[in-house]
Protein backbone atom coordinates (compact mmCIF):
# COMPACT_ATOMS: atom_id res chain seq x y z
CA UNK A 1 0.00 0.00 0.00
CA UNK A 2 1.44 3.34 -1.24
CA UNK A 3 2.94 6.16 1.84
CA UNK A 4 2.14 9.21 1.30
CA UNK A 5 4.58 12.50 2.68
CA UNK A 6 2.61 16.06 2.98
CA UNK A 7 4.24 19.47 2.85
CA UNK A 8 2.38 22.63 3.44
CA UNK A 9 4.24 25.69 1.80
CA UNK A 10 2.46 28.57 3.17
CA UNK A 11 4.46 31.67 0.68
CA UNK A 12 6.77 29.74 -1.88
CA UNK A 13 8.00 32.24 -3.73
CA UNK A 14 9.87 31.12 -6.98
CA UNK A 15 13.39 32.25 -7.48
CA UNK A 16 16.57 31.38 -8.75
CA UNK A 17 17.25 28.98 -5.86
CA UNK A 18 14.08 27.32 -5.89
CA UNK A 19 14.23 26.60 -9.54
CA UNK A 20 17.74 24.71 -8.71
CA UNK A 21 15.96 22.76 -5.84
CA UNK A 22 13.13 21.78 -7.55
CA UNK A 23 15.52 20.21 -10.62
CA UNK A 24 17.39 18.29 -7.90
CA UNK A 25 15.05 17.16 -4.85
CA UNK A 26 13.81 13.83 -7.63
CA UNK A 27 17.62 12.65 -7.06
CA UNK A 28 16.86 12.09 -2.97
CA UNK A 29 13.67 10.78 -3.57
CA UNK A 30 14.76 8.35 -6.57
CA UNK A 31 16.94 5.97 -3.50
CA UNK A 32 13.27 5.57 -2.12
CA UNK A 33 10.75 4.81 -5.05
CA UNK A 34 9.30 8.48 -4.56
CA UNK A 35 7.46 10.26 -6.58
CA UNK A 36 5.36 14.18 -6.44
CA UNK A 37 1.81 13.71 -6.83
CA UNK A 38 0.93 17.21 -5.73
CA UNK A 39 3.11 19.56 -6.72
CA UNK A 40 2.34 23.82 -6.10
CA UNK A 41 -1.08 23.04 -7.14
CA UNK A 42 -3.77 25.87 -6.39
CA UNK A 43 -5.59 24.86 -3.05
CA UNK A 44 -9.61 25.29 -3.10
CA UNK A 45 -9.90 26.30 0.48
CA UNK A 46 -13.68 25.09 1.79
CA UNK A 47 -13.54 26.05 5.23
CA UNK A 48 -10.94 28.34 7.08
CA UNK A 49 -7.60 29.96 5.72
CA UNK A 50 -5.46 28.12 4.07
CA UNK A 51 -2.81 30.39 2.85
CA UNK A 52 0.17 28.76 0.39
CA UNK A 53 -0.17 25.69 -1.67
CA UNK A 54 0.59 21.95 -0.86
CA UNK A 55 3.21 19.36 -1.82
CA UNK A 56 2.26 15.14 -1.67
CA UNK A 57 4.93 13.02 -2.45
CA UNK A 58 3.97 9.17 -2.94
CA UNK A 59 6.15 6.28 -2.19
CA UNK A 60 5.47 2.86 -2.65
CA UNK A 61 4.76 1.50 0.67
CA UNK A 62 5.79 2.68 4.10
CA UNK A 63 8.63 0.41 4.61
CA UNK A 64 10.37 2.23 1.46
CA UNK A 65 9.28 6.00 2.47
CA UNK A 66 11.92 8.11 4.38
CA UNK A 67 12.11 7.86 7.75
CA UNK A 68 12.62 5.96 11.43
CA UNK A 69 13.50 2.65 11.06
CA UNK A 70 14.93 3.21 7.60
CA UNK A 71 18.55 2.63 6.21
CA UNK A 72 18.82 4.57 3.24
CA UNK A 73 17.39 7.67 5.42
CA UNK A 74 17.72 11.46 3.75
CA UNK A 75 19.69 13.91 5.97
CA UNK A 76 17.72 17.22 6.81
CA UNK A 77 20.36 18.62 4.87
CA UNK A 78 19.58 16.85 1.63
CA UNK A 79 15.72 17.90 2.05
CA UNK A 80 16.47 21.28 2.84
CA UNK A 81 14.00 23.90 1.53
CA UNK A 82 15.20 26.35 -0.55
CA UNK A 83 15.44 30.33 0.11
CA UNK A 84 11.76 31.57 -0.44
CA UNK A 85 10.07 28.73 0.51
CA UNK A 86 8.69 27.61 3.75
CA UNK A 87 9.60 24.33 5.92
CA UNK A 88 7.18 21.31 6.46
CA UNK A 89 5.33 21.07 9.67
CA UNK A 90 6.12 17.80 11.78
């Protein structure tokens, strides 16, 4: 069954630097099997504020996704967001 990663960006702000992230965060997902499915789409907000966009990022099962437990774990450093963009919410 597919794992699923969410990232709420609440101002990304496309620059320079987040143009270079975005061509090289695929290379520390690739080790895992993961893939965007939700990438800066526009969010339809129903209820409440919901300021920014959203980022999913499928893997294919849980024992494979980033994380405790793992071997082939991504340092903070390699997942880094870039200048102009905000961090993910644990």
């Amino acid at each position: 069954m597919p794992a699923f990663a969410l990232a709420h960006l609440y101002a990304p702000q496309i620059n320079e630097d987040v143009l270079t992230y975005i061509e090289r965060i695929q290379a520390t997902l690739d080790p895992f099997g993961g893939r965007f499915r939700v990438h800066g789409a526009e969010v339809e907000v129903k209820e409440g504020d919901w300021p920014g966009t959203v980022v999913i990022v499928e893997f294919p099962d849980l024992e494979r996704a980033p994380g405790p437990g793992t071997t082939r774990r991504p340092t903070r450093r390699s997942l880094r967001c870039a200048p102009g963009t905000s961090r993910a919410r644990r």
